[in-house]
C-alpha atoms as a PDB file:
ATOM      1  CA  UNK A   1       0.000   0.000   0.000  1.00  0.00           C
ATOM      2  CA  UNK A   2       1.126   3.397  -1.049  1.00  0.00           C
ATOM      3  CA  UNK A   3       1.974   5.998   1.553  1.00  0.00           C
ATOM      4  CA  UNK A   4      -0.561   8.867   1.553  1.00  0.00           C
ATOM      5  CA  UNK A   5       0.308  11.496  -0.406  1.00  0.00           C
ATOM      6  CA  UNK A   6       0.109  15.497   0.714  1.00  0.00           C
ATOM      7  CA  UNK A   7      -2.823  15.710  -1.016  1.00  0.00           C
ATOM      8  CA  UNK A   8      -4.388  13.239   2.293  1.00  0.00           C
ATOM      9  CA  UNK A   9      -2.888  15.197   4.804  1.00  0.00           C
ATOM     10  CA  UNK A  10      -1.239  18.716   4.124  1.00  0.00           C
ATOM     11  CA  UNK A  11      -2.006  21.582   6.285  1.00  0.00           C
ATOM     12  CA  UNK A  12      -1.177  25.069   4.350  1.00  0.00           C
ATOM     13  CA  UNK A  13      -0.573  28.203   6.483  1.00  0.00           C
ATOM     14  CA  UNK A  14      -0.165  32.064   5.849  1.00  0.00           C
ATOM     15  CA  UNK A  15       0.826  33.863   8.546  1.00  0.00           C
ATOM     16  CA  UNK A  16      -0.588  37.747   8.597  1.00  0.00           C
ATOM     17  CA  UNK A  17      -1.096  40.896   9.904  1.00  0.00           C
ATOM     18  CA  UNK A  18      -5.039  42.468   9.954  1.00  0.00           C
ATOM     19  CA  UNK A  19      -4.139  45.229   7.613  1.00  0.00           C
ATOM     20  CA  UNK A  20      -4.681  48.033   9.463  1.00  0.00           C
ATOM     21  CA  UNK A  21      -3.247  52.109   8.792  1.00  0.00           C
ATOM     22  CA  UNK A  22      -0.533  52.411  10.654  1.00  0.00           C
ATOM     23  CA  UNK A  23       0.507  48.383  12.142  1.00  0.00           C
ATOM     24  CA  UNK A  24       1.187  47.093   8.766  1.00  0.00           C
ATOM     25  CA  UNK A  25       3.258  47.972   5.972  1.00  0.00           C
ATOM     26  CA  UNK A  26       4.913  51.222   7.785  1.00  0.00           C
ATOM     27  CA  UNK A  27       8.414  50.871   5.621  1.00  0.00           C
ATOM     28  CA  UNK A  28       6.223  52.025   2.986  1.00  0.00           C
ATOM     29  CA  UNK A  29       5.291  55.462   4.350  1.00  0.00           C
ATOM     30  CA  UNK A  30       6.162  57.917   2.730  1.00  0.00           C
ATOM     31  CA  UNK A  31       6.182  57.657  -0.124  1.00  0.00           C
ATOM     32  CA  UNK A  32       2.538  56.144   0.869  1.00  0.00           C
ATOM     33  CA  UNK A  33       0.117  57.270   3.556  1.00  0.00           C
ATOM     34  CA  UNK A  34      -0.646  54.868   6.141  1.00  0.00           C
ATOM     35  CA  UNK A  35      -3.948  53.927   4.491  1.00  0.00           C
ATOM     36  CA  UNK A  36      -2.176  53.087   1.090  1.00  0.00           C
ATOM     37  CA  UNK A  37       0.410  51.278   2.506  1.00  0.00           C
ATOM     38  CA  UNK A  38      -2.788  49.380   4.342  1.00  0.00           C
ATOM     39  CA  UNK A  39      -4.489  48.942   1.304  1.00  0.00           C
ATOM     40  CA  UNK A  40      -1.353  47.562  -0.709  1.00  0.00           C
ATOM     41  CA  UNK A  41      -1.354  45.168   2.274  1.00  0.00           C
ATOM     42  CA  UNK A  42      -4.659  44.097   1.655  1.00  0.00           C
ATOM     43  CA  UNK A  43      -3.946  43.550  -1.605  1.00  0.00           C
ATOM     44  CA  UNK A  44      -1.149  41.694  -1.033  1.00  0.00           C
ATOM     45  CA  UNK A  45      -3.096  39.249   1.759  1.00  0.00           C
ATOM     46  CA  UNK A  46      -5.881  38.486  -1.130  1.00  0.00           C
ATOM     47  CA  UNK A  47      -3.619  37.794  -3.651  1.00  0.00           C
ATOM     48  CA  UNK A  48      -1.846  35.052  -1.196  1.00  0.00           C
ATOM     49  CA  UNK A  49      -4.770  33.430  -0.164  1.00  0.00           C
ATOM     50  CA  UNK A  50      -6.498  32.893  -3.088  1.00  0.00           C
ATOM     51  CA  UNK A  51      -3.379  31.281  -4.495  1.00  0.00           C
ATOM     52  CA  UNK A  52      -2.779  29.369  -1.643  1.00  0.00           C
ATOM     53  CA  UNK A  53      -6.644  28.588  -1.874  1.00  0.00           C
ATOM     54  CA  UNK A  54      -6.363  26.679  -5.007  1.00  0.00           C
ATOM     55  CA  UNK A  55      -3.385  23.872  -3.754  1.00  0.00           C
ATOM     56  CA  UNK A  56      -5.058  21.197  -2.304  1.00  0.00           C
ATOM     57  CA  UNK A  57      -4.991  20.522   1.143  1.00  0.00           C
ATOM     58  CA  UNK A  58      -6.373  18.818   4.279  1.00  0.00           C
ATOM     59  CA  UNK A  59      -6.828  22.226   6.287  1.00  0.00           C
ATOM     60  CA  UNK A  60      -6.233  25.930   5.129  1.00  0.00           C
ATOM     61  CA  UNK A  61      -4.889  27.926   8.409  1.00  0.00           C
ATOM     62  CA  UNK A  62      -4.968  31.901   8.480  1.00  0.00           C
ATOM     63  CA  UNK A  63      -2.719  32.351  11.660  1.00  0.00           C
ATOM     64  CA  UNK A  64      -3.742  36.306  12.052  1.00  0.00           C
ATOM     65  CA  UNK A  65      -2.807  38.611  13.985  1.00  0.00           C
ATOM     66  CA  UNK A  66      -5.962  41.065  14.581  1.00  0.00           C
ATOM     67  CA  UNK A  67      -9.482  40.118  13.388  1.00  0.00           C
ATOM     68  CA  UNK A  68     -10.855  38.606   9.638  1.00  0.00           C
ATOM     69  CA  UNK A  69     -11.928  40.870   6.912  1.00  0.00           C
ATOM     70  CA  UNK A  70     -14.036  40.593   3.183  1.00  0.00           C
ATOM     71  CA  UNK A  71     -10.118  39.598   2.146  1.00  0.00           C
ATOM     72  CA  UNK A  72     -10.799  36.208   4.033  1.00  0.00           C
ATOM     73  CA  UNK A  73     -12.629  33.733   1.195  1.00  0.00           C
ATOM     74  CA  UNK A  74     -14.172  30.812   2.645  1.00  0.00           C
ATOM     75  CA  UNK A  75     -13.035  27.638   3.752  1.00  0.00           C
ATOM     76  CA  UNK A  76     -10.289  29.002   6.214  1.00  0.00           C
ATOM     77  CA  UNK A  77     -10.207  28.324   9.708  1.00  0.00           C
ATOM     78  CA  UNK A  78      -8.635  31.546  11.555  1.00  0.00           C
ATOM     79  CA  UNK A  79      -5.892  31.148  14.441  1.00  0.00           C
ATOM     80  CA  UNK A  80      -5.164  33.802  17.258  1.00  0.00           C
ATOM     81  CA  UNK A  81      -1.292  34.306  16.747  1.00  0.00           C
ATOM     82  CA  UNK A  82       0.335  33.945  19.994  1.00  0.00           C
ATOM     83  CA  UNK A  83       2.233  36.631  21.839  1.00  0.00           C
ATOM     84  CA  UNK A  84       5.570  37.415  21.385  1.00  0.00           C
ATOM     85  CA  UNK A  85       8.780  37.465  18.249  1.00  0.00           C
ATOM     86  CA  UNK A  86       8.108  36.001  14.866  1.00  0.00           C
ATOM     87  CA  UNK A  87       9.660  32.785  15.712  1.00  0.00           C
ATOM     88  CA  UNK A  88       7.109  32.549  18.330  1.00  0.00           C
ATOM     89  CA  UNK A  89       4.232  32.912  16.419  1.00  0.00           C
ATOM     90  CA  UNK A  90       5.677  30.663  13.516  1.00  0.00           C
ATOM     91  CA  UNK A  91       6.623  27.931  16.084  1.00  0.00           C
ATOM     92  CA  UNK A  92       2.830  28.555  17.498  1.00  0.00           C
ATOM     93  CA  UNK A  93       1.185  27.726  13.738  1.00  0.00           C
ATOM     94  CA  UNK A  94       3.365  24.585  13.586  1.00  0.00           C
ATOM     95  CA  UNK A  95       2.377  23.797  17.459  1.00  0.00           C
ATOM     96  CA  UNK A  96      -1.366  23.370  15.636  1.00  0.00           C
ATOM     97  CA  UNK A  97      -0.647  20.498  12.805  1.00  0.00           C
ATOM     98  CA  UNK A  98      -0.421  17.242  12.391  1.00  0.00           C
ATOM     99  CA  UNK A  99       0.872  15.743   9.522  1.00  0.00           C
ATOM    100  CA  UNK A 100       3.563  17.836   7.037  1.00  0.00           C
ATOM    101  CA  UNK A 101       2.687  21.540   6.933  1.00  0.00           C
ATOM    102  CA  UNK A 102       3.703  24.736   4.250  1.00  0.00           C
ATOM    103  CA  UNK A 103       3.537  27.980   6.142  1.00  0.00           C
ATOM    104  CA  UNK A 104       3.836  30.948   3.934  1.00  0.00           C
ATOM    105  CA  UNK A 105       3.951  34.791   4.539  1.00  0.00           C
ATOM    106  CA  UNK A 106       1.526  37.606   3.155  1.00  0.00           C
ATOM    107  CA  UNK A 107       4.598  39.358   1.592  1.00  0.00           C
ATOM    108  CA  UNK A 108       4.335  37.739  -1.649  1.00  0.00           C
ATOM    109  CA  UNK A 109       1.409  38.634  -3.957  1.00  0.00           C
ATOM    110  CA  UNK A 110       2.917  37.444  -6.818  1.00  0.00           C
ATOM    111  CA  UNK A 111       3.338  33.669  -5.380  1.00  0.00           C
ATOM    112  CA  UNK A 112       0.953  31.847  -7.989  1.00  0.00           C
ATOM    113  CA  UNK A 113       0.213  27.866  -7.247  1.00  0.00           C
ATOM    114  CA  UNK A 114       2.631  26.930  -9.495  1.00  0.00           C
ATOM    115  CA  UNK A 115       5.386  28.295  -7.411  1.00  0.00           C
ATOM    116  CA  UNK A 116       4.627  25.727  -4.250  1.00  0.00           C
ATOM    117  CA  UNK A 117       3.917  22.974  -6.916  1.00  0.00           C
ATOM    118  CA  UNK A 118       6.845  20.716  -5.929  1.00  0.00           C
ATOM    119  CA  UNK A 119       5.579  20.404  -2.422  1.00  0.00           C
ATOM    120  CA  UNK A 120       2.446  18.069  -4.049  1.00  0.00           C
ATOM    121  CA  UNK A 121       4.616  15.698  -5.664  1.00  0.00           C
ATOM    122  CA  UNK A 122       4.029  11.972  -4.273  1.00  0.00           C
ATOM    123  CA  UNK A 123       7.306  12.222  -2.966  1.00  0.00           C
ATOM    124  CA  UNK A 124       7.193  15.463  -1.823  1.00  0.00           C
ATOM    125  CA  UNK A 125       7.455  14.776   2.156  1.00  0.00           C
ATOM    126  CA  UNK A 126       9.148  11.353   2.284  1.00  0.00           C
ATOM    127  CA  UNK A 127      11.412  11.039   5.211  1.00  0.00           C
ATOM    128  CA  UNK A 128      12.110  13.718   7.257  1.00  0.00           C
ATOM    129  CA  UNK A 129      11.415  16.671   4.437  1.00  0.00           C
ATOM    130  CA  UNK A 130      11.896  20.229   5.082  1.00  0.00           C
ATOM    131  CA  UNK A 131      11.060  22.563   2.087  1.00  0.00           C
ATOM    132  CA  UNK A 132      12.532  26.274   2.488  1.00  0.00           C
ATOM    133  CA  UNK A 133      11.595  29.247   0.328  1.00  0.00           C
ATOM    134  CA  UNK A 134      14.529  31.321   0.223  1.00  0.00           C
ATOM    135  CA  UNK A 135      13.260  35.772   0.240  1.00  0.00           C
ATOM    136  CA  UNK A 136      15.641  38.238  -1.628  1.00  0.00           C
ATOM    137  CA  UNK A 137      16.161  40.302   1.615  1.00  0.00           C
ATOM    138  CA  UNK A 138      17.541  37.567   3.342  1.00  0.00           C
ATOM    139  CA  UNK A 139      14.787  35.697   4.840  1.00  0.00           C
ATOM    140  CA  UNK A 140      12.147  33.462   3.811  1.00  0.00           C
ATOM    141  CA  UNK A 141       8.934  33.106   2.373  1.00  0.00           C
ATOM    142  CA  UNK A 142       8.038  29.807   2.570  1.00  0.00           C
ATOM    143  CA  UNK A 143       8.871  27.142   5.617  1.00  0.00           C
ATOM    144  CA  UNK A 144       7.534  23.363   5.241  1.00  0.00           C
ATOM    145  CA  UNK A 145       8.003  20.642   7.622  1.00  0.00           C
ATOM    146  CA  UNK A 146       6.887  17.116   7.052  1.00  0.00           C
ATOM    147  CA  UNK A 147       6.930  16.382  11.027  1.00  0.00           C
ATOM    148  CA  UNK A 148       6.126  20.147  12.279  1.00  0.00           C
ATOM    149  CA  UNK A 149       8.370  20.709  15.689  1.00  0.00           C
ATOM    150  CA  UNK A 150       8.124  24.195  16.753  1.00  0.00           C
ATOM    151  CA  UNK A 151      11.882  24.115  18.383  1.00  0.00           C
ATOM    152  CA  UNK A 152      13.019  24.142  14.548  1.00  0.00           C
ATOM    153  CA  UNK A 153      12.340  27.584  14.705  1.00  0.00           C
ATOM    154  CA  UNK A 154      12.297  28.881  18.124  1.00  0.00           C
ATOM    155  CA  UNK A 155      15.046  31.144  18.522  1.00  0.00           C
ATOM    156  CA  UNK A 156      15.720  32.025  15.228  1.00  0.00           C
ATOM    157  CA  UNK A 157      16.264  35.672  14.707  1.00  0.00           C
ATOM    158  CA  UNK A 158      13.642  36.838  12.535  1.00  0.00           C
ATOM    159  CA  UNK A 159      13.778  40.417  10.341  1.00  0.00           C
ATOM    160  CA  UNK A 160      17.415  40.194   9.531  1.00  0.00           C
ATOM    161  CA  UNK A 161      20.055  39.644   6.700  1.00  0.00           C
ATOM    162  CA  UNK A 162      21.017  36.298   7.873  1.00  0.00           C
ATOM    163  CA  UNK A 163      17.478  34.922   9.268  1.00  0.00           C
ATOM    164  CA  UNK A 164      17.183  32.755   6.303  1.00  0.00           C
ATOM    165  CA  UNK A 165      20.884  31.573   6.169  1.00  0.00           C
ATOM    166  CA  UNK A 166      19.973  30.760  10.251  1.00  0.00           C
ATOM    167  CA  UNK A 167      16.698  28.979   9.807  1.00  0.00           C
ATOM    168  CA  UNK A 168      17.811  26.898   6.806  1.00  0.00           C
ATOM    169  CA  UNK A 169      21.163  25.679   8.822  1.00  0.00           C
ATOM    170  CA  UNK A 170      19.132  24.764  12.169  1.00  0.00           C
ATOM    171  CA  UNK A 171      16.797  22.445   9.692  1.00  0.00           C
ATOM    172  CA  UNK A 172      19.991  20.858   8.177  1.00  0.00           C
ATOM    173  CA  UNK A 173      21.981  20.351  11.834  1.00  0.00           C
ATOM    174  CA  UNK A 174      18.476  18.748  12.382  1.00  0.00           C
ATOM    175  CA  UNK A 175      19.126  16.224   9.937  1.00  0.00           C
ATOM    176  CA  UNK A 176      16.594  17.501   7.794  1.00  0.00           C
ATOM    177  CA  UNK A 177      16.364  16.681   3.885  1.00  0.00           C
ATOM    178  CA  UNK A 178      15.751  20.540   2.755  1.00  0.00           C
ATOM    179  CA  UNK A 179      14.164  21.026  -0.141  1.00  0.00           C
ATOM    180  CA  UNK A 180      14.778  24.508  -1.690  1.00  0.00           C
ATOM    181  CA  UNK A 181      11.422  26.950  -3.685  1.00  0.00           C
ATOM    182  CA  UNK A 182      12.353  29.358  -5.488  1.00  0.00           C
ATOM    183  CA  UNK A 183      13.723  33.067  -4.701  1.00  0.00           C
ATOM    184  CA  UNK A 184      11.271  35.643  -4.064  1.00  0.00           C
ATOM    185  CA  UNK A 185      10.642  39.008  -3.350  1.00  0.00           C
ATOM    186  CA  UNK A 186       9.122  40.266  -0.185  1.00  0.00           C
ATOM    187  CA  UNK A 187       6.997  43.573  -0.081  1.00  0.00           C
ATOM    188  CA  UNK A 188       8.930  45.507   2.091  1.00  0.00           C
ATOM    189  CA  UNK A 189       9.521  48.880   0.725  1.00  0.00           C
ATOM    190  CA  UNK A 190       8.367  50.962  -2.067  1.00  0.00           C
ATOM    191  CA  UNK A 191      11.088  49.598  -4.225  1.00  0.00           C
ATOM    192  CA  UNK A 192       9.674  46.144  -3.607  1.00  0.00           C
ATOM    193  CA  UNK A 193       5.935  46.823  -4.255  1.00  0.00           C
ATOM    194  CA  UNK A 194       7.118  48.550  -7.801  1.00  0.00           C
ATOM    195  CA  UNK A 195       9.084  45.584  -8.913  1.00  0.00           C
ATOM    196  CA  UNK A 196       6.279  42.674  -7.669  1.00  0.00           C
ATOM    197  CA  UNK A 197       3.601  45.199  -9.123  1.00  0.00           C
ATOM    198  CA  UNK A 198       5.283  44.968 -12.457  1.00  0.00           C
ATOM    199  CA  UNK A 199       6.066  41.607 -12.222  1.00  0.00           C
ATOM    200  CA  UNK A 200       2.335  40.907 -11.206  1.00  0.00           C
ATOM    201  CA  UNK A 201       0.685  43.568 -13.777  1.00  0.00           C
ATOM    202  CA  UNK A 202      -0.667  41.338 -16.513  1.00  0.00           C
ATOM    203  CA  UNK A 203      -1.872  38.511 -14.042  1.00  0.00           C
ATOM    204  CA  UNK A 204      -6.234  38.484 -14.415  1.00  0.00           C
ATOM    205  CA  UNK A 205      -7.696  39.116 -11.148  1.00  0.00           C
ATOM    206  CA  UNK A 206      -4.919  40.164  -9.395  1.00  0.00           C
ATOM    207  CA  UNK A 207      -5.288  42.888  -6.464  1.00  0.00           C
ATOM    208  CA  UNK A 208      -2.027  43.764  -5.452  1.00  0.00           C
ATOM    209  CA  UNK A 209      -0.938  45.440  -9.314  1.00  0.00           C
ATOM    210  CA  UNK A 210      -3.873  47.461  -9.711  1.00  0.00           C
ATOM    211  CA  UNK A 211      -3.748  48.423  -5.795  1.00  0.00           C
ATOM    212  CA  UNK A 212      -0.228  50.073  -6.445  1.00  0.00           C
ATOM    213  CA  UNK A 213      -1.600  51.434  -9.805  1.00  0.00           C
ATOM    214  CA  UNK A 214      -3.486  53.571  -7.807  1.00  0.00           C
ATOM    215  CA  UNK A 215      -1.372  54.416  -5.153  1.00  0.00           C
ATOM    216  CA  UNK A 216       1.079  55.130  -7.242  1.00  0.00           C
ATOM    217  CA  UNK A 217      -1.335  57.625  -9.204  1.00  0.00           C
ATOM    218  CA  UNK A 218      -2.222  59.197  -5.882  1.00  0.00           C
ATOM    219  CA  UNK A 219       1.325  60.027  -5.075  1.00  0.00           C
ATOM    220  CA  UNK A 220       2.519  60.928  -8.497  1.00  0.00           C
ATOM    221  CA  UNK A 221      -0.325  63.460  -8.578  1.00  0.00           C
ATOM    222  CA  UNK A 222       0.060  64.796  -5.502  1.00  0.00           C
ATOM    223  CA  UNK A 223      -3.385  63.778  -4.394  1.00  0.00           C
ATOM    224  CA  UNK A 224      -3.183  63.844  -0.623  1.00  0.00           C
ATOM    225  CA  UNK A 225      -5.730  64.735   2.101  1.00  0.00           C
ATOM    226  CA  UNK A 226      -5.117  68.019   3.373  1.00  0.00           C
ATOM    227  CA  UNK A 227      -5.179  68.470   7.456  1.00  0.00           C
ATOM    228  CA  UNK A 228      -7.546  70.071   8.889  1.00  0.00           C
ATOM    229  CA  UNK A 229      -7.070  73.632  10.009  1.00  0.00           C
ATOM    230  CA  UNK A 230      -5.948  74.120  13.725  1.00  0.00           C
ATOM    231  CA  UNK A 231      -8.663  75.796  15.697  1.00  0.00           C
END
């Protein structure tokens, strides 16, 4: 008898921030307003789930900090993230599966389900599997564990150059098999959401491209709300 395949048992988690003015996005302002940079998050958080919401899986896990919006489509279950540093909160999504698990960020509109394709292969989480997407900033995108243990990323520093470089090294002194995705890039700064905007422009249905558009327009134009007068 065949093993079961991740088709039988994957659990596929994106890891976000409510997007709301001023707590998300903030490396973005200027040249954005706290709204737009909330809005390009938005954007950003419906383009990853509705990719993510096409792979087939056992469970679909929004592990959100703050409270579901409209940007939520159906068929997720919603967990509290827990308090304290990334790596807690990471560790705290993998705390909740059973059975090999993909958690991905909300940094990476253009992610498509093609991208995460390999981790469906029959094959795909034989042994003791570990499948890293690498970010261009020096972190990650993409973690998958085929026997989730939270200590695999407990202490890991998170938001730096090398965080990626230190993640990928504790699954390999782990004994890990790690299986690399490709190289993408995360929506950090306004450089960032120009070059995933353009590389996202001509994809149908897409939020995130058409959210810049107009951001972009706004601050190009000079279109800003003035502040009210002092009284």
């Amino acid at each position: 008898m065949s093993a079961p395949g991740p088709r039988d048992g994957l659990t596929l988690l994106v890891i976000a921030k409510e997007p709301v003015p001023g707590r998300v996005k903030t490396r973005l302002t200027p040249p954005f307003t706290p709204a737009e940079a909330a809005a390009l998050a938005a954007a950003a958080l419906a383009d990853t789930l509705a990719a993510v919401s096409v792979l087939p899986a056992r469970r679909r896990v929004l592990v959100l900090d703050g409270r579901p919006g409209p940007w939520l489509p159906g068929g997720w279950e919603v967990l509290p993230q827990c308090p304290g540093g990334l790596d807690e909160r990471i560790a705290h999504a993998f705390a909740h599966c059973d059975g090999p698990a993909l958690l991905v960020g909300m940094d990476t509109p253009q992610l498509t389900g093609a991208l995460p394709a390999p981790v469906l292969a029959p094959d795909a989480w034989a042994g003791r599997t570990a499948w890293f997407g690498p970010a261009t900033d020096g972190g990650f995108w993409a973690l998958g564990l085929a026997e989730p243990d939270p200590d695999l990323v407990r202490g890991v520093p998170m938001s730096t150059a090398r965080t990626g470089a230190v993640q990928r090294r504790r699954l390999l002194d782990a004994g890990l098999a790690v299986r690399d995705l490709p190289v993408l890039r995360d929506v950090d700064t306004a450089d960032d959401a120009a070059r995933v905007a353009a590389e996202t422009a001509a994809r149908p249905g897409g939020r995130f491209a058409a959210e810049y558009a107009r951001c972009a327009r706004r601050v190009r134009d000079g279109a800003r709300p003035r502040r009210a007068a002092a009284r």
